[in-house]
Protein backbone atom coordinates (compact mmCIF):
# COMPACT_ATOMS: atom_id res chain seq x y z
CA UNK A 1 0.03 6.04 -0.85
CA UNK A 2 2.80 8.19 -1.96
CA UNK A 3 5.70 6.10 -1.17
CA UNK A 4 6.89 7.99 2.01
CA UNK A 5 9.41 5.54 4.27
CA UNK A 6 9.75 6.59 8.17
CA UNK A 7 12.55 7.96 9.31
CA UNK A 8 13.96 8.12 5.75
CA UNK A 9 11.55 10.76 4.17
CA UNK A 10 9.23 11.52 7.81
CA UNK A 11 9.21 11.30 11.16
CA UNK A 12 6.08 11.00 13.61
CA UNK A 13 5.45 14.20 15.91
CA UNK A 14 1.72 13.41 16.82
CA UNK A 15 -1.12 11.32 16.52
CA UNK A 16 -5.03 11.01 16.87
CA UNK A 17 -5.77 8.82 19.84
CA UNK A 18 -7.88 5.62 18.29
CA UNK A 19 -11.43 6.79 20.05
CA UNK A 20 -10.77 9.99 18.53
CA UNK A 21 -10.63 8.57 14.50
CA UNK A 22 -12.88 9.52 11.63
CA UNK A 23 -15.16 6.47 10.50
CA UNK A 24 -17.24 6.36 7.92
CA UNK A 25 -19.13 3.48 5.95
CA UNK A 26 -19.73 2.94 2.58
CA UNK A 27 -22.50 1.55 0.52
CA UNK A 28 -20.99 0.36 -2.46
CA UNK A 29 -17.45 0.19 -4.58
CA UNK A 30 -14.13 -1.81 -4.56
CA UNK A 31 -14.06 -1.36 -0.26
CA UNK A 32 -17.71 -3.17 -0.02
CA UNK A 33 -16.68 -5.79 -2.65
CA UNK A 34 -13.75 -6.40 -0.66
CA UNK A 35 -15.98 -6.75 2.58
CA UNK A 36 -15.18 -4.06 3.81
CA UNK A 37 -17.76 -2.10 6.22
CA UNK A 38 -16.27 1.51 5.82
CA UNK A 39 -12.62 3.06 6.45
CA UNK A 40 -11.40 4.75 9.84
CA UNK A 41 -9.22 7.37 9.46
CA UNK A 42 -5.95 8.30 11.91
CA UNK A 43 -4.47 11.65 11.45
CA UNK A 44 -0.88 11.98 12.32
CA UNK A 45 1.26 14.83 11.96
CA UNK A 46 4.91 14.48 10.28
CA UNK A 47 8.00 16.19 10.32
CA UNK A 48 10.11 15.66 7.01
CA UNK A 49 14.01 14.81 7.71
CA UNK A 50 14.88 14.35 3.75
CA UNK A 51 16.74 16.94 2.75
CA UNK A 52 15.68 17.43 -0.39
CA UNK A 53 12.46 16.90 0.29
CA UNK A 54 12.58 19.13 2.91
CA UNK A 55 12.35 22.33 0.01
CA UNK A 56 10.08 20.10 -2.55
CA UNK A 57 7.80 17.50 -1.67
CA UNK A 58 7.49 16.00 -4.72
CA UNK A 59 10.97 14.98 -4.65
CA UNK A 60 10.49 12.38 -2.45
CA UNK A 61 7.11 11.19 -3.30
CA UNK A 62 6.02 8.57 -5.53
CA UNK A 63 2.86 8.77 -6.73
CA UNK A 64 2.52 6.11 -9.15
CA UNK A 65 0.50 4.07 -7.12
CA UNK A 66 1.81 1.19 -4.76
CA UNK A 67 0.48 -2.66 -4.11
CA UNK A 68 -0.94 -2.65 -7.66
CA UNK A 69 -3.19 0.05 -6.83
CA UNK A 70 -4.37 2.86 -9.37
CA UNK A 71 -2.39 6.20 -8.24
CA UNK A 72 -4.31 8.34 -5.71
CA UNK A 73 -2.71 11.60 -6.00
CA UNK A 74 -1.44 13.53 -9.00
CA UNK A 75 0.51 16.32 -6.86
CA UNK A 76 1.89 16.96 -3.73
CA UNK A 77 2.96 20.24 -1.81
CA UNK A 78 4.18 21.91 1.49
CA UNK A 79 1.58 24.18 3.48
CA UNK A 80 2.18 25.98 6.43
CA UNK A 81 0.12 24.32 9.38
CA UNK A 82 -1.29 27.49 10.51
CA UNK A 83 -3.16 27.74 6.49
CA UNK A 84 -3.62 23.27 7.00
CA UNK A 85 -5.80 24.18 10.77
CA UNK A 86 -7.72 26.76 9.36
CA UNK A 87 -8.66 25.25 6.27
C-alpha cells in the first residue's frame, strides 16, 4: 500500500501468530461487493535497510496508490516504538 519491497526498503523482525490476528466484518462497501466477509489483519514489525529511507520515510514510499487502487495514505513518518506501544 505504499510501495515498500522486502529486503530492498524492509526487512521482517516479527510477526503476529495467525490465531492471534485482528478480524473484523463489514456490512457494506467495495470489500462486500467484492464478496468479501470482512478483513483480518497481521501485524508485523519491520526494520528499514534503505539508506535513505532510513532518515526519511517518505523517500522510499510511494503512495500513489498500487493495483489501480485509489491512494490510501497521504503521509508517512518514523516513530519511536516506545511512543507506537503506548499509543
Amino acid at each position: 500500500e505504499v510501495g515498500l519491497s522486502l529486503g530492498k526498503h524492509i526487512v521482517p523482525l516479527a510477526a503476529m501468530a495467525d490465531e492471534a490476528a485482528v478480524r473484523y466484518e463489514v456490512a457494506g462497501g467495495w470489500m462486500a461487493k467484492e464478496g468479501l466477509a470482512g478483513q483480518q489483519m497481521h501485524w508485523v514489525l519491520f526494520q528499514c535497510c534503505d539508506p535513505l529511507g532510513d532518515a526519511d520515510a517518505s523517500a522510499m514510499c510511494d503512495l500513489k496508490g498500487h493495483g489501480g487502487e485509489e491512494a490510501e495514505f497521504t503521509d508517512v513518518r518514523w516513530q519511536a516504538f516506545d511512543e507506537v506501544v503506548a499509543g
